[in-house]
PDB file of N, CA and C in Angstrom:
ATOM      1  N   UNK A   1      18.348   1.882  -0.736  1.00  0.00           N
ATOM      2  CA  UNK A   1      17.584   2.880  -1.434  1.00  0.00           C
ATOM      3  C   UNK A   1      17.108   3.944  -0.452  1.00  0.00           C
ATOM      4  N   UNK A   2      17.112   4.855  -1.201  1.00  0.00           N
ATOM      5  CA  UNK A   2      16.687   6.485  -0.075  1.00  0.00           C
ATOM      6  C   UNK A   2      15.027   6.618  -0.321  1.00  0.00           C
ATOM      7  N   UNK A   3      14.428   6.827   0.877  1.00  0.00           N
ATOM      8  CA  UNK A   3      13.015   7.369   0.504  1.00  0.00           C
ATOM      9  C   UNK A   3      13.051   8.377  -0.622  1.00  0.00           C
ATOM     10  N   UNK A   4      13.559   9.341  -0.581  1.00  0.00           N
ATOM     11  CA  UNK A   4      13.831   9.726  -2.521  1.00  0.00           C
ATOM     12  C   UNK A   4      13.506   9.241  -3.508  1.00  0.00           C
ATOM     13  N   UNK A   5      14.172   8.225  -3.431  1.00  0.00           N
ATOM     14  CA  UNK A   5      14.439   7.646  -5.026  1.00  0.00           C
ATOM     15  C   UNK A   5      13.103   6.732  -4.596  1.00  0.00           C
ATOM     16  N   UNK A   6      12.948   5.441  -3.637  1.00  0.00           N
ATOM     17  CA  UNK A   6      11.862   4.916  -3.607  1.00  0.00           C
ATOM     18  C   UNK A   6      10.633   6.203  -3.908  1.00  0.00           C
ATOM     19  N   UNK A   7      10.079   7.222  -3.677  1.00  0.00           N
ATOM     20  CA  UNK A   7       9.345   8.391  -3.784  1.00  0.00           C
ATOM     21  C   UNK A   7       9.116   8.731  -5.284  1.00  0.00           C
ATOM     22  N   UNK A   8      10.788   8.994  -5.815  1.00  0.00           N
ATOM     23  CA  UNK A   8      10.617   9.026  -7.357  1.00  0.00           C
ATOM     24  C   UNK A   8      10.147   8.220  -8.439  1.00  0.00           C
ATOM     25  N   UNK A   9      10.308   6.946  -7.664  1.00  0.00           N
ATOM     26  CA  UNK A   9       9.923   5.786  -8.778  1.00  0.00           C
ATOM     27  C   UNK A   9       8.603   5.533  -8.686  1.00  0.00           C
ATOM     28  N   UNK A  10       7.842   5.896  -7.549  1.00  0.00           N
ATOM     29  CA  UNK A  10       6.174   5.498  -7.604  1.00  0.00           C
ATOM     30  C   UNK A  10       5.424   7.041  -7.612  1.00  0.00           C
ATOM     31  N   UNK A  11       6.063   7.706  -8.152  1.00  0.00           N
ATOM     32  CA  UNK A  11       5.716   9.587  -8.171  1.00  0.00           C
ATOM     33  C   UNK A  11       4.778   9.462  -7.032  1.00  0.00           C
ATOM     34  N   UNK A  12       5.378   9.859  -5.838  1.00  0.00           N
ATOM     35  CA  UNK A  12       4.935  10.389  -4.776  1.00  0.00           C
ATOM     36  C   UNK A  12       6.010  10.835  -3.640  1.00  0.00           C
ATOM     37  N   UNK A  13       5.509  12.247  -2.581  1.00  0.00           N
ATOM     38  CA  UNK A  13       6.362  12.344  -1.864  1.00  0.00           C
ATOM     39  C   UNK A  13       7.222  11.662  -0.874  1.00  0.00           C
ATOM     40  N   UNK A  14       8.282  12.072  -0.488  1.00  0.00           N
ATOM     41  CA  UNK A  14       9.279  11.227   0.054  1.00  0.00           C
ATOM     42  C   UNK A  14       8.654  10.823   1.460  1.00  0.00           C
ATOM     43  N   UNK A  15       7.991  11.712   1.958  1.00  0.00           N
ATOM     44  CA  UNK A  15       7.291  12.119   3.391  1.00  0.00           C
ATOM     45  C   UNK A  15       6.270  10.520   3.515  1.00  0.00           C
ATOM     46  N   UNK A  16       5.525  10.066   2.516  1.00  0.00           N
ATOM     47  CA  UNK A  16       4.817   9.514   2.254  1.00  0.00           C
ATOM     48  C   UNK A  16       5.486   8.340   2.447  1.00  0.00           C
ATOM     49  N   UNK A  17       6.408   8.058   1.560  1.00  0.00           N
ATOM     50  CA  UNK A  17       7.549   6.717   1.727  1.00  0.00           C
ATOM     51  C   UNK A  17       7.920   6.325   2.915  1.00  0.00           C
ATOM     52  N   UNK A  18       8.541   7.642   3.653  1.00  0.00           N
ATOM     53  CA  UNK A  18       8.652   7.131   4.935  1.00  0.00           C
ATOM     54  C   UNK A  18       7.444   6.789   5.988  1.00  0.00           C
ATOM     55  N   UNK A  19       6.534   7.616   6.006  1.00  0.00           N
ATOM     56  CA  UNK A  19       5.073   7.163   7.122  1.00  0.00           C
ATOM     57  C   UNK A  19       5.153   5.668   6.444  1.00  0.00           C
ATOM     58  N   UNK A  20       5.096   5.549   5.726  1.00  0.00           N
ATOM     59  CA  UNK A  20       4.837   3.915   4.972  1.00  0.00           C
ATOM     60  C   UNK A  20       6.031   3.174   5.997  1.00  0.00           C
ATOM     61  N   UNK A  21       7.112   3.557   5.558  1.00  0.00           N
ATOM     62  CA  UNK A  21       8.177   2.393   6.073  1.00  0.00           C
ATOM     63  C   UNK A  21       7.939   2.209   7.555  1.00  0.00           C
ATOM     64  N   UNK A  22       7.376   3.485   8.283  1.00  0.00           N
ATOM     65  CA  UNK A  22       7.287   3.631  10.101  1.00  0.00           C
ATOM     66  C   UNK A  22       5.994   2.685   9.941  1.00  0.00           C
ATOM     67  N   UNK A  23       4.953   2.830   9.560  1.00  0.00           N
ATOM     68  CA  UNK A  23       3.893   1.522   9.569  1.00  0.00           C
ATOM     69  C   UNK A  23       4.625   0.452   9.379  1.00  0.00           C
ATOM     70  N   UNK A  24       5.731  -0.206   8.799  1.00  0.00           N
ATOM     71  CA  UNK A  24       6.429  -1.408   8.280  1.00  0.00           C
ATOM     72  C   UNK A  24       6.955  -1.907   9.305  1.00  0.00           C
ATOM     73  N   UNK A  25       8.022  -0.851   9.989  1.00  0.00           N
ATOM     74  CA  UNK A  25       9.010  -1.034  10.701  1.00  0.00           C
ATOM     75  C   UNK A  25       8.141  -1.364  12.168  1.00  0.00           C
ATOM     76  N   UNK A  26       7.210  -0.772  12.503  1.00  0.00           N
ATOM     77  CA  UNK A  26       6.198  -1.108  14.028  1.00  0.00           C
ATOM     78  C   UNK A  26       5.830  -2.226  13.972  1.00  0.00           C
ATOM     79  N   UNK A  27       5.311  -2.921  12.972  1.00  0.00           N
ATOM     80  CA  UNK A  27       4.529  -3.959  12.594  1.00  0.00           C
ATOM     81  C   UNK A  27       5.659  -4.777  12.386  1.00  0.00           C
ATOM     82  N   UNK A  28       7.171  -4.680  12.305  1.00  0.00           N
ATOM     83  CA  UNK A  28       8.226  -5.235  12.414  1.00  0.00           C
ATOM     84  C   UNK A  28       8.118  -6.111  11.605  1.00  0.00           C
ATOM     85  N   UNK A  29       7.838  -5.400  10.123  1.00  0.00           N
ATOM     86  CA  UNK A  29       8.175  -6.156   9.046  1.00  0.00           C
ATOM     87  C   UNK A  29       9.553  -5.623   8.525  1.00  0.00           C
ATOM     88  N   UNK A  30       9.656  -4.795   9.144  1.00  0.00           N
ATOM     89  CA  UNK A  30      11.209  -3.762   8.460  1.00  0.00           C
ATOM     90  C   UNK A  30      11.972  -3.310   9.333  1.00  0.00           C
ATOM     91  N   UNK A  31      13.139  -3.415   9.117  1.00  0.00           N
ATOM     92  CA  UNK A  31      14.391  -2.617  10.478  1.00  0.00           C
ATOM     93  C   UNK A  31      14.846  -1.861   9.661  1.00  0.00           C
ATOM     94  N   UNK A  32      15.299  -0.904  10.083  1.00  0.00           N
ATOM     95  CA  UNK A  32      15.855   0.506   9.812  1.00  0.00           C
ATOM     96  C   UNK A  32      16.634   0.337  10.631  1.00  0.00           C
ATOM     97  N   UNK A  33      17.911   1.648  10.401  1.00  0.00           N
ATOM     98  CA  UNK A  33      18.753   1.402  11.341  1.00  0.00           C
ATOM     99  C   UNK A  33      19.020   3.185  11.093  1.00  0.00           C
ATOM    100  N   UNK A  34      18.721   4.125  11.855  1.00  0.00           N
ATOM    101  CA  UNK A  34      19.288   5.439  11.893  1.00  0.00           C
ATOM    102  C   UNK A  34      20.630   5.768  11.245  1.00  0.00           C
ATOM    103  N   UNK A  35      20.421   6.831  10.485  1.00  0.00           N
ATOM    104  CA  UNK A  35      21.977   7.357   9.650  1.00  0.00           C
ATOM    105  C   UNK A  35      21.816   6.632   9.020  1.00  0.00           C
ATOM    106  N   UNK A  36      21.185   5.301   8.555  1.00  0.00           N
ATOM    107  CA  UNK A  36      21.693   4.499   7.007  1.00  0.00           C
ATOM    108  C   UNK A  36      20.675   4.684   6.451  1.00  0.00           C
ATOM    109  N   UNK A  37      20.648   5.557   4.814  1.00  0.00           N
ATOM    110  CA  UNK A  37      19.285   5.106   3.964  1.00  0.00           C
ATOM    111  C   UNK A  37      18.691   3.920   4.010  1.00  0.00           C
ATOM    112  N   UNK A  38      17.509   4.219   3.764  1.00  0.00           N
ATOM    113  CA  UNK A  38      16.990   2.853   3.424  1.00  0.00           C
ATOM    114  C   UNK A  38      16.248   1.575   4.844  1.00  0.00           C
ATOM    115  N   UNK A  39      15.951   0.131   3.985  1.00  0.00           N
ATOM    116  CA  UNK A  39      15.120  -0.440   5.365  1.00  0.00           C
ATOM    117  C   UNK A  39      15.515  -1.538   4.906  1.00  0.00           C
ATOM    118  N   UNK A  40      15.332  -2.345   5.941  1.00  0.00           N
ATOM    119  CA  UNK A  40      15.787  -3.960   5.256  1.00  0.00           C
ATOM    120  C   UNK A  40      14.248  -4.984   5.716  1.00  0.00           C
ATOM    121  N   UNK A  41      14.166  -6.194   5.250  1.00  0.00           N
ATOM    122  CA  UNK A  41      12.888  -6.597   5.722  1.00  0.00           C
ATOM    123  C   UNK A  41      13.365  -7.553   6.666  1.00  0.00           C
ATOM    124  N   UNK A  42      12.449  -7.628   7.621  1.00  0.00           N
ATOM    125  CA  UNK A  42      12.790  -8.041   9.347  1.00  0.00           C
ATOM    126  C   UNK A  42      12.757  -9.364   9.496  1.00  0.00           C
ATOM    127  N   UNK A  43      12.014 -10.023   8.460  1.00  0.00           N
ATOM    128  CA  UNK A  43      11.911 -11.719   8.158  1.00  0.00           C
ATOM    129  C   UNK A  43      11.933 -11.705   7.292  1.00  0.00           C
ATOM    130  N   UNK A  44      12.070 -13.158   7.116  1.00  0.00           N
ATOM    131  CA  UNK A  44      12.106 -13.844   5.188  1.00  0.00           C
ATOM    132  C   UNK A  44      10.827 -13.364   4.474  1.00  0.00           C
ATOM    133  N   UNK A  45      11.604 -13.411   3.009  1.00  0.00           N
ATOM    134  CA  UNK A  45      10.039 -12.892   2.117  1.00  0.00           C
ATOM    135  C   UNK A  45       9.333 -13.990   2.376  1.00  0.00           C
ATOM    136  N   UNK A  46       9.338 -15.021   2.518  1.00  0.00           N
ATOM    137  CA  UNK A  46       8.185 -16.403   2.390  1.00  0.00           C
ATOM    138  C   UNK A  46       7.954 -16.175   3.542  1.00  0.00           C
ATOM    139  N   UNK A  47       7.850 -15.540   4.606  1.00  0.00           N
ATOM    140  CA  UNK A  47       7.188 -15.208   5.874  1.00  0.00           C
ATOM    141  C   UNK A  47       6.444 -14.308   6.298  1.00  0.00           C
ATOM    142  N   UNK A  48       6.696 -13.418   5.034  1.00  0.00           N
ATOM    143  CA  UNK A  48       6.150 -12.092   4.895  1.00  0.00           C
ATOM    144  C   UNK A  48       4.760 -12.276   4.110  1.00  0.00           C
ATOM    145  N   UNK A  49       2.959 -11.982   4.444  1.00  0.00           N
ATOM    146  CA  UNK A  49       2.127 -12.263   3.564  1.00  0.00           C
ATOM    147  C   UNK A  49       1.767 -11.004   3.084  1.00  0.00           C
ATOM    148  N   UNK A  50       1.022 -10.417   1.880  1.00  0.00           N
ATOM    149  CA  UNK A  50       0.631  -9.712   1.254  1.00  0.00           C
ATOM    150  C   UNK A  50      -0.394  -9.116   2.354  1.00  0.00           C
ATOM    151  N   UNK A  51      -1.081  -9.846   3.711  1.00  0.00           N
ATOM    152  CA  UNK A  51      -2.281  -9.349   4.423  1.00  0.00           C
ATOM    153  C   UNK A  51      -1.093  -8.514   5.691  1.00  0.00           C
ATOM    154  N   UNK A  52       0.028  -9.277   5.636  1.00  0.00           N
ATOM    155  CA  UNK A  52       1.146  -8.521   7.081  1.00  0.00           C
ATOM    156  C   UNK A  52       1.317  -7.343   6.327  1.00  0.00           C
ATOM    157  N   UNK A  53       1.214  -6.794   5.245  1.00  0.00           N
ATOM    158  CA  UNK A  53       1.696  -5.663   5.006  1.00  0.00           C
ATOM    159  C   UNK A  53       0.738  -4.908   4.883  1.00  0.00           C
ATOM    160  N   UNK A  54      -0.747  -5.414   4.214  1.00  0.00           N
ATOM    161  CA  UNK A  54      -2.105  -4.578   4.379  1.00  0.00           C
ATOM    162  C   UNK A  54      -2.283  -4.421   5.964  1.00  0.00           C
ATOM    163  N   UNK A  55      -2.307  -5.086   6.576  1.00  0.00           N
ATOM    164  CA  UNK A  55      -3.201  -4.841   7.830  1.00  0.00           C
ATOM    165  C   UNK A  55      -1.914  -3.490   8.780  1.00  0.00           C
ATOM    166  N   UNK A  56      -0.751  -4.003   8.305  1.00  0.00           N
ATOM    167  CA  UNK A  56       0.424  -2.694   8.720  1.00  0.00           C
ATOM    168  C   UNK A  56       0.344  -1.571   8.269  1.00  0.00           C
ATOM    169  N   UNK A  57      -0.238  -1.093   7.284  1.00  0.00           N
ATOM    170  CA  UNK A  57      -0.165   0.393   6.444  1.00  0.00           C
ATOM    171  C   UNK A  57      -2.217   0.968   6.792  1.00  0.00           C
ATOM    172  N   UNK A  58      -3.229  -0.691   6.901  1.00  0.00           N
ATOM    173  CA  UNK A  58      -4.091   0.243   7.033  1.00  0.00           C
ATOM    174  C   UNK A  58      -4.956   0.852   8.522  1.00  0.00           C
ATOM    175  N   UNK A  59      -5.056   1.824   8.804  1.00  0.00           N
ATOM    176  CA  UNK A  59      -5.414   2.754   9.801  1.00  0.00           C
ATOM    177  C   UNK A  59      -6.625   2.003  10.528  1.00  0.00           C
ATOM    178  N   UNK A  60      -7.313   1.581   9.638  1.00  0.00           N
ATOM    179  CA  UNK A  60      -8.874   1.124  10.705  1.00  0.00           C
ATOM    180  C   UNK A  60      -8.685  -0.303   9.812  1.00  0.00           C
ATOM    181  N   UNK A  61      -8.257  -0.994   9.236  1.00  0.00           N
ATOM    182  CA  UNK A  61      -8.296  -2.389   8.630  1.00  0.00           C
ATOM    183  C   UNK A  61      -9.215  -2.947   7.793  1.00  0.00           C
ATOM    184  N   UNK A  62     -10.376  -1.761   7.473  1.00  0.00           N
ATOM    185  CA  UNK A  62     -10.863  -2.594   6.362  1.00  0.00           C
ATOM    186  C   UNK A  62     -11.165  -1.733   5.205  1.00  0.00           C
ATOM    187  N   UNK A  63     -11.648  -2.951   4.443  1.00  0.00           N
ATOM    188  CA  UNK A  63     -11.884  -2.286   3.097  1.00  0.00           C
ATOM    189  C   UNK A  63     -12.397  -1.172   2.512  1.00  0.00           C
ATOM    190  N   UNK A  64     -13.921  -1.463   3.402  1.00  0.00           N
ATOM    191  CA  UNK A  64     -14.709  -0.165   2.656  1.00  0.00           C
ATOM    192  C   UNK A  64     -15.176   0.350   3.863  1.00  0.00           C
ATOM    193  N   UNK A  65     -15.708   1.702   3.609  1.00  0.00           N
ATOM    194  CA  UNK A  65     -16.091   2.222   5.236  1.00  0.00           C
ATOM    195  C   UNK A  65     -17.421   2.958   5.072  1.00  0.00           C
ATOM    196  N   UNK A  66     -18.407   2.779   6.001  1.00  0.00           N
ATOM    197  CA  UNK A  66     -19.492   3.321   6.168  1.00  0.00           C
ATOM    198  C   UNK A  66     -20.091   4.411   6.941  1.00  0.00           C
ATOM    199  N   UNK A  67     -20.392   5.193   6.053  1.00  0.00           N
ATOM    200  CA  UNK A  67     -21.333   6.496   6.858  1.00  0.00           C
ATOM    201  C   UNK A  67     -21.587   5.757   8.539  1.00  0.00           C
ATOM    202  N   UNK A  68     -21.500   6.645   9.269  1.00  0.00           N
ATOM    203  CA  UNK A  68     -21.679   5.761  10.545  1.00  0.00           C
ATOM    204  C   UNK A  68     -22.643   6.582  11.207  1.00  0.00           C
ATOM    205  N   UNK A  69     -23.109   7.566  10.894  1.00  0.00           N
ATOM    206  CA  UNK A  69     -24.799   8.316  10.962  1.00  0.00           C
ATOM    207  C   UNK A  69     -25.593   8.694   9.891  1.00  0.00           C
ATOM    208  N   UNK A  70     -26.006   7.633  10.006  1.00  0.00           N
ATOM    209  CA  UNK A  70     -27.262   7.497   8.773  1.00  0.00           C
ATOM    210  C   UNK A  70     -28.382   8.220   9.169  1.00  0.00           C
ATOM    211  N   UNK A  71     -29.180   9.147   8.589  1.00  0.00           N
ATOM    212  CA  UNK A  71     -30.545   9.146   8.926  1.00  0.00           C
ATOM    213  C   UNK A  71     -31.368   8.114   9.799  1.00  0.00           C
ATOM    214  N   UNK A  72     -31.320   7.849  10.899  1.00  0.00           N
ATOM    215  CA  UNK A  72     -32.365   7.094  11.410  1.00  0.00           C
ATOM    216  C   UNK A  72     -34.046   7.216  10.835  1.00  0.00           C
ATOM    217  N   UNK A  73     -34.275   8.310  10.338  1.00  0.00           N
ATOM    218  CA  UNK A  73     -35.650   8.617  10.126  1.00  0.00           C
ATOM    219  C   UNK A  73     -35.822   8.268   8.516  1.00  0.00           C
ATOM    220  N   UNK A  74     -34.563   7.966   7.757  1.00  0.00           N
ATOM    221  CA  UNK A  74     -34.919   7.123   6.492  1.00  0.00           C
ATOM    222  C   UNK A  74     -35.035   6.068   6.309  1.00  0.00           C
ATOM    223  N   UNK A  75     -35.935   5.295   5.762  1.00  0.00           N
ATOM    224  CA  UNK A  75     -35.539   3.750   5.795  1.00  0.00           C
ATOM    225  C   UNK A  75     -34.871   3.310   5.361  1.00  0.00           C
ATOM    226  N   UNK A  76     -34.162   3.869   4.151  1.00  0.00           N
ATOM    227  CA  UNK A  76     -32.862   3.647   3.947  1.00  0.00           C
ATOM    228  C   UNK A  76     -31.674   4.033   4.021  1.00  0.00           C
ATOM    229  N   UNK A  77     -31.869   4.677   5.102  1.00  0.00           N
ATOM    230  CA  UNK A  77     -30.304   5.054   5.977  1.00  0.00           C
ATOM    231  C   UNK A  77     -30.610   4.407   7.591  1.00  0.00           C
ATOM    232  N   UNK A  78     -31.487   4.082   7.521  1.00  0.00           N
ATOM    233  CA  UNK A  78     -31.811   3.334   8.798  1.00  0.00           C
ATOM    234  C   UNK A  78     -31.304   1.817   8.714  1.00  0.00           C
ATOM    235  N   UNK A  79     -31.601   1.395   7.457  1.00  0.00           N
ATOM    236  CA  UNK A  79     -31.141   0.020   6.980  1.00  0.00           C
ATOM    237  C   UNK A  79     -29.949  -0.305   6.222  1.00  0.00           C
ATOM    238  N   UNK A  80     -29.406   0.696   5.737  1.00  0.00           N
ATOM    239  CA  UNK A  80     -28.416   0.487   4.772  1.00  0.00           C
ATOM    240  C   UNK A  80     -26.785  -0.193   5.397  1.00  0.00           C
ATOM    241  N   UNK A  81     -26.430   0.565   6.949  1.00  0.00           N
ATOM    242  CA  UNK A  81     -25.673   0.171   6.935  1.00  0.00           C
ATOM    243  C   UNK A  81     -25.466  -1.518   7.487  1.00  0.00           C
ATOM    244  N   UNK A  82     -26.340  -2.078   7.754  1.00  0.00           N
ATOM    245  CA  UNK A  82     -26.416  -3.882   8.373  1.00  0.00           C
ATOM    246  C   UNK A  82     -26.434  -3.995   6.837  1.00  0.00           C
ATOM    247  N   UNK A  83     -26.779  -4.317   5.750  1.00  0.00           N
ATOM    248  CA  UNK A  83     -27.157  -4.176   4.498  1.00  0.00           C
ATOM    249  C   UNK A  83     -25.797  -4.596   4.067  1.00  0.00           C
ATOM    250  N   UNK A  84     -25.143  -3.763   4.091  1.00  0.00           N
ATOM    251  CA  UNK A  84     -23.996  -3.118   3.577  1.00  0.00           C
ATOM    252  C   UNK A  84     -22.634  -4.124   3.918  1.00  0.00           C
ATOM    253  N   UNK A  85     -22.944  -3.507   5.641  1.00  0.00           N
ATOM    254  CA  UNK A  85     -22.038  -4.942   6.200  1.00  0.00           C
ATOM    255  C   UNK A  85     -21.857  -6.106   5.482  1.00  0.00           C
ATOM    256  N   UNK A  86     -22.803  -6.325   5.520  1.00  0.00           N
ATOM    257  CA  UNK A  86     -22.719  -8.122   5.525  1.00  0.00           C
ATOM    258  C   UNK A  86     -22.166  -8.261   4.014  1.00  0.00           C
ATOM    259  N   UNK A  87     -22.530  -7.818   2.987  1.00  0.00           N
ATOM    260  CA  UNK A  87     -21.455  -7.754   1.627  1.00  0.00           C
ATOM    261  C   UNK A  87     -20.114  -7.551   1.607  1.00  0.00           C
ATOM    262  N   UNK A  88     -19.673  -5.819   2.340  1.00  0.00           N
ATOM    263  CA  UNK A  88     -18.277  -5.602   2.657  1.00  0.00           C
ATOM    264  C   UNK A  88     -17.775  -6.768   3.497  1.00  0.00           C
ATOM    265  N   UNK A  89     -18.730  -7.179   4.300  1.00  0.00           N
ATOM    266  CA  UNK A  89     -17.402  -9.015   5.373  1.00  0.00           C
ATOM    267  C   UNK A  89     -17.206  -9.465   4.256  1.00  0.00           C
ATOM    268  N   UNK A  90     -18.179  -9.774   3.793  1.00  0.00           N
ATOM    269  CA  UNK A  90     -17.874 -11.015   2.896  1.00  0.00           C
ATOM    270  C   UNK A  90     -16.617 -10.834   1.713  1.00  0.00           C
ATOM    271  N   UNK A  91     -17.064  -9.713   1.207  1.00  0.00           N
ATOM    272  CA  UNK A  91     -15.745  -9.034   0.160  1.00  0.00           C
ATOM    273  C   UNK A  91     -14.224  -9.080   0.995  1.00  0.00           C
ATOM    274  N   UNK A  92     -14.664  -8.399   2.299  1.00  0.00           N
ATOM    275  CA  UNK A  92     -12.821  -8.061   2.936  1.00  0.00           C
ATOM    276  C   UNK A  92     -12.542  -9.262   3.642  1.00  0.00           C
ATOM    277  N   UNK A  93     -13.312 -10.171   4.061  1.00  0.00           N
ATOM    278  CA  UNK A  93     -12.819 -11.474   4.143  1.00  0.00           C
ATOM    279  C   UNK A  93     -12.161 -12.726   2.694  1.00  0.00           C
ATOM    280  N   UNK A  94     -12.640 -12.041   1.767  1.00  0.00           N
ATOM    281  CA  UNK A  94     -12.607 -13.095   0.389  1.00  0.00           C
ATOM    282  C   UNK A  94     -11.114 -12.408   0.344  1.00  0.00           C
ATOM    283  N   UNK A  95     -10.967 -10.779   0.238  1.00  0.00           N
ATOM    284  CA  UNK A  95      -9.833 -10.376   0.106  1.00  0.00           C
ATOM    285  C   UNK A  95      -8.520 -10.895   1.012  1.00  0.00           C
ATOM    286  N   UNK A  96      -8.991 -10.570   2.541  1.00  0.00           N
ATOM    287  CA  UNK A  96      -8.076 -10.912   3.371  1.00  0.00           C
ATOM    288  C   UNK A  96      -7.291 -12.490   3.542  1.00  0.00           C
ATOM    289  N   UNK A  97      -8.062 -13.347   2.918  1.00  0.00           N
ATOM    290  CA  UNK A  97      -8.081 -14.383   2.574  1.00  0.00           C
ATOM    291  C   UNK A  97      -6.864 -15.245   1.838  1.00  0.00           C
ATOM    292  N   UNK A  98      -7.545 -14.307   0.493  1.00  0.00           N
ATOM    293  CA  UNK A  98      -6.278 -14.213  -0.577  1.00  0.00           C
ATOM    294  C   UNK A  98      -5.127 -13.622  -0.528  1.00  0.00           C
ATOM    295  N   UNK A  99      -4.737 -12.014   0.406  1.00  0.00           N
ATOM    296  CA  UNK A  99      -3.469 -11.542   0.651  1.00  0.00           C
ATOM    297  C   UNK A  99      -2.991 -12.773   1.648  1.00  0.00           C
ATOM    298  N   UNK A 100      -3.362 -13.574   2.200  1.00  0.00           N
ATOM    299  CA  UNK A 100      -3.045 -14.116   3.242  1.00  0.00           C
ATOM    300  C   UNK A 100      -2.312 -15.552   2.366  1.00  0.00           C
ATOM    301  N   UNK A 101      -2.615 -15.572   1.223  1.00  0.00           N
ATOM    302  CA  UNK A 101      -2.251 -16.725   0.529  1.00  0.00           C
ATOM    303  C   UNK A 101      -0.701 -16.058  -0.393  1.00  0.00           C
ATOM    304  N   UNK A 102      -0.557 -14.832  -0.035  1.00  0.00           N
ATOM    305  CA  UNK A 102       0.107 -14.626  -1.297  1.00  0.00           C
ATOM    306  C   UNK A 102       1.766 -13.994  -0.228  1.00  0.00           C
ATOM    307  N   UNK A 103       3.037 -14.648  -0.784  1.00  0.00           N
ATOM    308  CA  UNK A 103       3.658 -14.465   0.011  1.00  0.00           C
ATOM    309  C   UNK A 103       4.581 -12.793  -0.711  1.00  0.00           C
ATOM    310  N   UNK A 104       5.275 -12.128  -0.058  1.00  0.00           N
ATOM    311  CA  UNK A 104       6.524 -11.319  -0.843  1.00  0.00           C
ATOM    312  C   UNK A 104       7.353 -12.263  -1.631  1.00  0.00           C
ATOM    313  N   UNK A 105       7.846 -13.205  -1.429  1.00  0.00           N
ATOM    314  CA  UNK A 105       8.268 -13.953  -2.380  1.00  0.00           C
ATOM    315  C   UNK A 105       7.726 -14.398  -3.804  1.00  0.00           C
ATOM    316  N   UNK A 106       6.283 -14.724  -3.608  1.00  0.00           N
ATOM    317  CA  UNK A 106       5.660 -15.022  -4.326  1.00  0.00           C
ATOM    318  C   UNK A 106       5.423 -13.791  -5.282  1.00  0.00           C
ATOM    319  N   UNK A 107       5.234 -12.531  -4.841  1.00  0.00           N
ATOM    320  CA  UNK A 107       5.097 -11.403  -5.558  1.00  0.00           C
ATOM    321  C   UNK A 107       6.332 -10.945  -6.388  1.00  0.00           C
ATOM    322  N   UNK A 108       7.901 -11.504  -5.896  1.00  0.00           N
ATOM    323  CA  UNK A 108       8.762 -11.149  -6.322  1.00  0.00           C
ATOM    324  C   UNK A 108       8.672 -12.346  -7.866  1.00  0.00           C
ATOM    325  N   UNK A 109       8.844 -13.090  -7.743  1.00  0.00           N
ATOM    326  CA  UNK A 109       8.898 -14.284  -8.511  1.00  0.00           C
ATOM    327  C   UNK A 109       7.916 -13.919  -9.753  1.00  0.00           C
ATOM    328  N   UNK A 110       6.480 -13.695  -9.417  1.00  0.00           N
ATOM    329  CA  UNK A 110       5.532 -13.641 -10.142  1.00  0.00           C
ATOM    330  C   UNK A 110       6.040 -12.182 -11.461  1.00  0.00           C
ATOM    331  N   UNK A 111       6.825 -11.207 -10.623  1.00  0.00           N
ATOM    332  CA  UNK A 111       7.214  -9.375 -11.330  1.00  0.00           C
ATOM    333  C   UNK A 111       8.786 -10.123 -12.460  1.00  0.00           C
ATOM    334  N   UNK A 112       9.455 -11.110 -11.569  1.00  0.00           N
ATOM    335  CA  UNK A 112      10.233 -11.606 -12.483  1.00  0.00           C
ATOM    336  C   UNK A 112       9.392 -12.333 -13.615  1.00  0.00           C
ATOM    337  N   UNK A 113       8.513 -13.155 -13.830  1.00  0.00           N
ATOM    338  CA  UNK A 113       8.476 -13.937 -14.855  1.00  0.00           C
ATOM    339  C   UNK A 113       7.783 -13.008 -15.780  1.00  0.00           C
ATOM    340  N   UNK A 114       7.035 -12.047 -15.299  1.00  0.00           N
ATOM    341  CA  UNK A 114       6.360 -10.847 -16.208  1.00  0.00           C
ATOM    342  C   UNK A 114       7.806 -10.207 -17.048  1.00  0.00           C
ATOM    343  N   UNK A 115       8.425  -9.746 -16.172  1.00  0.00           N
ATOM    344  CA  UNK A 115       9.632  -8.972 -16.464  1.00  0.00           C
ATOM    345  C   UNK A 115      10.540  -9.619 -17.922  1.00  0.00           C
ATOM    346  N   UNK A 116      10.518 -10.947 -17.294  1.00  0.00           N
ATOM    347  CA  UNK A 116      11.831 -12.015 -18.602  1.00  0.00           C
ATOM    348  C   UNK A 116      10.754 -12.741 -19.399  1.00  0.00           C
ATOM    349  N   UNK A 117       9.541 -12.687 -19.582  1.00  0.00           N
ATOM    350  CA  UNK A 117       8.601 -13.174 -20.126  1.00  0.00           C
ATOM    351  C   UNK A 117       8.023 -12.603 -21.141  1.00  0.00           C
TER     352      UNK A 117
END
């Protein structure tokens, strides 16, 4: 498949498809091979987890992100972001958790039984 057509089918630019696949391919979930459309995946899907492909595409790795100059002189911008923290761990750990449980295989399998179901 050509970043194109992958591009066309999730309506977004092609440009986009590819930065995606170069996050894939570093993180050496994907080989490419120059002159040939397209990417192949670098290990087995049951080796591949739903968190190897989040933690490959995201820039700073977590979930939610916080103002990182708060008002010191408010008390609640003075406090908010420890506050804050400790909910977002807990959330992007519950998350990271679960991508970590969930394989590409498992995602393929799961789109088939929706699909013939």
């Amino acid at each position: 498949m050509t970043s194109e057509f992958m591009a066309g089918s999730i309506g977004v630019n092609p440009v986009i498809v590819r930065n995606v696949i170069g996050l894939l391919r570093k993180a050496k979930l994907l080989q490419t091979q120059q002159g040939v459309p397209g990417a192949r995946l670098a290990q087995s899907m049951e080796d591949v987890t739903l968190l190897d492909v989040y933690q490959a595409v995201r820039d700073d790795g977590k979930l939610f992100s916080i103002h990182d100059r708060p008002n010191p002189e408010c008390s609640v911008g003075r406090n908010i972001q420890s506050t804050l923290e400790t909910f977002f761990g807990e959330a992007q750990k519950a998350m990271e958790d679960r991508l970590s449980r969930t394989t590409l295989r498992q995602v393929i399998e799961l789109n088939q039984l929706e699909r013939d179901g």
